[in-house]
Protein backbone atom coordinates (compact mmCIF):
# COMPACT_ATOMS: atom_id res chain seq x y z
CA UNK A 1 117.02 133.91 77.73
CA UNK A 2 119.54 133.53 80.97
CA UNK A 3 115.84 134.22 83.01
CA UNK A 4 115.27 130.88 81.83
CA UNK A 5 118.25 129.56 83.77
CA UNK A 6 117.71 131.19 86.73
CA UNK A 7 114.44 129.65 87.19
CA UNK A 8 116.03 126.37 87.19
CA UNK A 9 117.89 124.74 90.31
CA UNK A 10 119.43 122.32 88.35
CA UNK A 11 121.35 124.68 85.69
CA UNK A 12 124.28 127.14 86.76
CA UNK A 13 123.81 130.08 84.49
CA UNK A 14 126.94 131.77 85.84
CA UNK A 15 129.05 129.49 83.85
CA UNK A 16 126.77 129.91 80.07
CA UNK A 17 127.19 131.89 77.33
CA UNK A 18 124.24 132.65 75.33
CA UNK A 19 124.16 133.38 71.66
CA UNK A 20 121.15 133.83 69.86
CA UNK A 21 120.96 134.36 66.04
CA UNK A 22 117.04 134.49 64.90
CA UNK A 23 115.35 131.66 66.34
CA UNK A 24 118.22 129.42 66.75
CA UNK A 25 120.29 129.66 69.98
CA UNK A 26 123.79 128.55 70.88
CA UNK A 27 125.41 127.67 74.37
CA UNK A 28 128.55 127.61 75.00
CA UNK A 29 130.48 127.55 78.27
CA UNK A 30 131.10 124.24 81.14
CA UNK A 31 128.34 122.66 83.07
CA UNK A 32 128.58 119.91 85.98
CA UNK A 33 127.08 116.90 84.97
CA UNK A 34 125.26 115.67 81.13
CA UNK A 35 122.23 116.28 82.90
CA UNK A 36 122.85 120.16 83.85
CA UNK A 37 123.30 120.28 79.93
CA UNK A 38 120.29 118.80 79.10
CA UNK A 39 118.58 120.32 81.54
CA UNK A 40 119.95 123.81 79.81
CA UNK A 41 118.84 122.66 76.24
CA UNK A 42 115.15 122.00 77.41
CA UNK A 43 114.81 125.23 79.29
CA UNK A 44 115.92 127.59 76.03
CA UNK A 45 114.22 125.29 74.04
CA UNK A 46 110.74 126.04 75.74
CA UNK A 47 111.07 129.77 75.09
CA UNK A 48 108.49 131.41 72.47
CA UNK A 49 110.03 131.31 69.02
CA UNK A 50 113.24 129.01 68.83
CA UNK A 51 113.33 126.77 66.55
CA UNK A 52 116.75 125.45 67.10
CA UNK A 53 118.96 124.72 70.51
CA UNK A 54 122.75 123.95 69.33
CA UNK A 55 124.41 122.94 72.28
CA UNK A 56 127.96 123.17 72.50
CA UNK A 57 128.54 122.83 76.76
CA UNK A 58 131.33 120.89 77.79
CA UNK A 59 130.79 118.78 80.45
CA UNK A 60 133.59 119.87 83.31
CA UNK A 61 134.16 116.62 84.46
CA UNK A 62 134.92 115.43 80.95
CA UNK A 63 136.65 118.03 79.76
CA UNK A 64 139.32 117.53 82.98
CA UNK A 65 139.49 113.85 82.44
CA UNK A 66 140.94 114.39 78.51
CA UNK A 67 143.86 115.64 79.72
């Protein structure tokens, strides 16, 4: 699933954990910007089989400015 990522400029797979349970897949982990994590969700999303992307990425920016 990560070969996904590294196809993709846009998406920094250094920084995403992926868990996959079935057909459903979960990321967790920071990206840059709320279009790296879209970006992530429609790359797993296109692989054969999954049914379901649930993705929990924080946005870093976002998560620095709450505190």
């Amino acid at each position: 699933m990560s070969e996904a990522f590294h196809r993709s400029a846009t998406i920094d797979a250094s920084r995403i954990h992926i868990e996959m349970i079935g057909n459903r897949i979960i990321l967790k982990g920071q990206v840059r910007s709320l279009a790296e994590k879209a970006d992530a969700t429609k790359a797993v999303s296109a692989a054969p089989g999954i049914t379901c992307v649930d993705n929990r990425l924080e946005v870093a920016n976002a998560v620095s400015l709450a505190y």
